[in-house]
Protein backbone atom coordinates (compact mmCIF):
# COMPACT_ATOMS: atom_id res chain seq x y z
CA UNK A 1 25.13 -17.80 23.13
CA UNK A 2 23.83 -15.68 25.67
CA UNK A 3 23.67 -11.69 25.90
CA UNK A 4 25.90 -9.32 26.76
CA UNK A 5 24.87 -6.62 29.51
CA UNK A 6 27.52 -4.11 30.62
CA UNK A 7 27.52 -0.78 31.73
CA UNK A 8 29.13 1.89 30.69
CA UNK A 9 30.06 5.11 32.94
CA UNK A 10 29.33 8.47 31.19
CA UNK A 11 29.29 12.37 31.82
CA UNK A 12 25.23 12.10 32.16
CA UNK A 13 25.91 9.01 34.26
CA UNK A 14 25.41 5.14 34.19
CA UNK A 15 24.78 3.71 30.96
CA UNK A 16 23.06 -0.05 30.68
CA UNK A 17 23.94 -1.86 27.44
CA UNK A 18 22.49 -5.32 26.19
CA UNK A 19 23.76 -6.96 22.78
CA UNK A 20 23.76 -10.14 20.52
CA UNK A 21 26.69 -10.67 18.62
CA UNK A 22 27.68 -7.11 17.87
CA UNK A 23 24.67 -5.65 17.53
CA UNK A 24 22.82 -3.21 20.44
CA UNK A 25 19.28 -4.77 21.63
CA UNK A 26 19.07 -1.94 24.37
CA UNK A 27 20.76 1.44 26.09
CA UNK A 28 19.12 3.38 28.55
CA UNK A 29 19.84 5.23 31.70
CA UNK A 30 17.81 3.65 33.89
CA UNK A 31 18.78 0.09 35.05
CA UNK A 32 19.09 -3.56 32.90
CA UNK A 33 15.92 -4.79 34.37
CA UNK A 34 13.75 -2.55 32.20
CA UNK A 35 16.15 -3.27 28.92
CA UNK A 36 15.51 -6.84 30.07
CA UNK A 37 11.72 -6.64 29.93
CA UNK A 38 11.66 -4.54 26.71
CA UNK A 39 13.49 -7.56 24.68
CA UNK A 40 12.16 -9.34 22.21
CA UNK A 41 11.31 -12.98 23.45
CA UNK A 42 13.54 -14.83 20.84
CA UNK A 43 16.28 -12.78 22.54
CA UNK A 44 15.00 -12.77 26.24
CA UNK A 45 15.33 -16.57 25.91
CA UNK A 46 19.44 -16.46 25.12
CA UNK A 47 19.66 -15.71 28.97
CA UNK A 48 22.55 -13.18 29.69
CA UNK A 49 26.09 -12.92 30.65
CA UNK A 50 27.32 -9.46 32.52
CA UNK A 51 30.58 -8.34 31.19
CA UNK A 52 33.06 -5.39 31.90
CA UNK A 53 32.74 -4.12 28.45
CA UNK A 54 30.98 -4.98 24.89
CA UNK A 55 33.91 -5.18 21.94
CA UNK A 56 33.18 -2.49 19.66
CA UNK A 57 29.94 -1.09 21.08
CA UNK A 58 31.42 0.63 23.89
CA UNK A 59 34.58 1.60 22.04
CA UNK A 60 32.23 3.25 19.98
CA UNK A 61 30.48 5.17 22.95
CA UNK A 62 33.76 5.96 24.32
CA UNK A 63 34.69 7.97 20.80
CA UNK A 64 31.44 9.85 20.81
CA UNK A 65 31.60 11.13 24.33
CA UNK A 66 35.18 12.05 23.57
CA UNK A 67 34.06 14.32 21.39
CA UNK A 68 33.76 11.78 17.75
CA UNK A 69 29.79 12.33 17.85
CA UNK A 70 29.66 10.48 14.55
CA UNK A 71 30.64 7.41 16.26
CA UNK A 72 27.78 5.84 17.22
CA UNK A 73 26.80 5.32 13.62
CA UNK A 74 28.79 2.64 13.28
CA UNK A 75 27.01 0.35 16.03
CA UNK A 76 24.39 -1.94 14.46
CA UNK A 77 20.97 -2.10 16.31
CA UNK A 78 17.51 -3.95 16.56
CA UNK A 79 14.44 -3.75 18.34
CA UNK A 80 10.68 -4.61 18.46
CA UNK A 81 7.99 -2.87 17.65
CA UNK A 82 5.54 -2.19 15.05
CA UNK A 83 6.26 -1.09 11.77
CA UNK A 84 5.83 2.73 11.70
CA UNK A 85 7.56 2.72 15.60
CA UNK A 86 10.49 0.58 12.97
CA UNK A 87 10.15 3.22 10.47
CA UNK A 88 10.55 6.50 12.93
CA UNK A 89 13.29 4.95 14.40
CA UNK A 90 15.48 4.39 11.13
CA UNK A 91 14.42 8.02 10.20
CA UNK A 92 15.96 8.95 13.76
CA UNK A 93 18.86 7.41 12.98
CA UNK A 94 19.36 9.35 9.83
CA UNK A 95 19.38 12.47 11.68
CA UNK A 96 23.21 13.82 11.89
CA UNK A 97 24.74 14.85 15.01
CA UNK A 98 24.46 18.61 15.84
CA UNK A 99 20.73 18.71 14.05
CA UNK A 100 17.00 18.20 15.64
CA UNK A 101 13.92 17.51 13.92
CA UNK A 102 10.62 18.81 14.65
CA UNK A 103 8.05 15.72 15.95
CA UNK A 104 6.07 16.68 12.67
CA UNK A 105 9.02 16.29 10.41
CA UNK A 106 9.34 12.25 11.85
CA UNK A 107 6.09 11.63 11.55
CA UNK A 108 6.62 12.73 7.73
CA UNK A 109 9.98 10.93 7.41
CA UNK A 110 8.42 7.70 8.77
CA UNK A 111 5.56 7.74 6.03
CA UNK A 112 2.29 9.59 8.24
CA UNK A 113 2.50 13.41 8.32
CA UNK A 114 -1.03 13.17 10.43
CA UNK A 115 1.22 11.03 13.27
CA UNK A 116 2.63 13.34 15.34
CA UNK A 117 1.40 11.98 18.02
CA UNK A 118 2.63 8.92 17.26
CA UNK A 119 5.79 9.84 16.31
CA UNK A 120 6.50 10.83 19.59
CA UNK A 121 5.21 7.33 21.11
CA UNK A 122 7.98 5.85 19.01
CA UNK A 123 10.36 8.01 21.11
CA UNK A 124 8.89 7.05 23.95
CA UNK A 125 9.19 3.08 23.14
CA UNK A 126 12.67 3.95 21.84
CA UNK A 127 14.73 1.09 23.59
CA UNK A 128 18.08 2.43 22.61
CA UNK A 129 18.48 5.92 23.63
CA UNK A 130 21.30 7.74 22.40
CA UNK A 131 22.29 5.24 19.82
CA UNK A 132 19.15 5.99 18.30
CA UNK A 133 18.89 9.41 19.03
CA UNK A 134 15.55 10.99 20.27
CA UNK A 135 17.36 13.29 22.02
CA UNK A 136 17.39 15.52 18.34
CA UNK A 137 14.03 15.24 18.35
CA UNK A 138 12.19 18.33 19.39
CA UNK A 139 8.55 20.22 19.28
CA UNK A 140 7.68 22.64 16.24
CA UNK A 141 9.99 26.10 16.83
CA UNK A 142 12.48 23.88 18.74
CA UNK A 143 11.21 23.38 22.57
CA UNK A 144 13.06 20.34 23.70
CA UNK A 145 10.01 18.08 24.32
CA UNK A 146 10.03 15.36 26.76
CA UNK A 147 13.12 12.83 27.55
CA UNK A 148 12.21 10.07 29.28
CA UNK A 149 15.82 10.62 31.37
CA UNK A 150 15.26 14.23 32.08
CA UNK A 151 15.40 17.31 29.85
CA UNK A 152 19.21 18.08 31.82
CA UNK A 153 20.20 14.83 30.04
CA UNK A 154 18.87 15.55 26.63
CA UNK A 155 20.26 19.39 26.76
CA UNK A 156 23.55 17.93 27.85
CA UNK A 157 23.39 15.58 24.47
CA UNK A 158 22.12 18.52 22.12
CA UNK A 159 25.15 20.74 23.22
CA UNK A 160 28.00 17.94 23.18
CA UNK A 161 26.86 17.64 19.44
CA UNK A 162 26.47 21.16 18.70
CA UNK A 163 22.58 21.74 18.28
CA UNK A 164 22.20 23.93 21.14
């Protein structure tokens, strides 16, 4: 069965989506090329099928910019990547809405207090933005840090969920 790509139009603009049966391979902000080339190749090989919406996924989305920002908990995800990348990631995902956590603390959560630095690569490689949110992940005393889709996106993010 091949993958579903859709996008999705929200209030800090076009939204790409890629999924397997239910469960989110990809989001990003920039186009479905790059989610595309950040697949894994077991996936990549599936081929892909563009549709107006993904069931459930973007019903989800639709909640959470409408204000439920608990709702994208419920969507299921998976991506490559090495295992502390996997690890800071699931420790992302355990951050609630309306709270950031310092670089240093993910590093920490994801097993390696000396990996700051790559704690902040895992953001970086983060192939589901939002849904796994490195947007609530800031520097030490609570600088916003980079965003790979601009710091006006990640702002807009922290304030719809109440951090800022």
């Amino acid at each position: 069965m091949p993958l579903q790509i859709s996008q999705f139009k929200s209030p800090i603009g076009v939204i790409n989506l890629i999924a397997a049966d239910q469960i989110l391979l990809g989001l990003n902000l920039s186009s479905a090329k790059a989610l595309k080339e950040g697949l894994d190749e077991a996936d990549y090989i599936r081929g892909f099928e563009e549709v107006s919406k993904i069931e459930v996924i973007s019903d989800l989305l639709s909640d959470y910019f409408a204000g439920d920002i608990e709702a994208i908990n419920g969507i299921s995800v998976r991506q490559p990547g090495a295992q502390f990348s996997q690890d800071a990631w699931k420790a992302m995902r355990k951050v609630k809405a309306g709270k950031t956590l310092s670089y240093a603390d993910l590093a920490d959560r994801a097993g390696s207090a000396a990996a700051v630095r790559a704690a902040g690569s895992a953001c970086a490689k983060n192939a589901i933005a939002l849904v796994v949110p490195c947007h609530r992940i800031v520097k030490t005393g609570g600088a916003l840090g980079n965003y790979a889709y601009g710091l006006n996106k990640k702002e807009w993010l922290l304030r719809h969920e109440g951090a800022l």
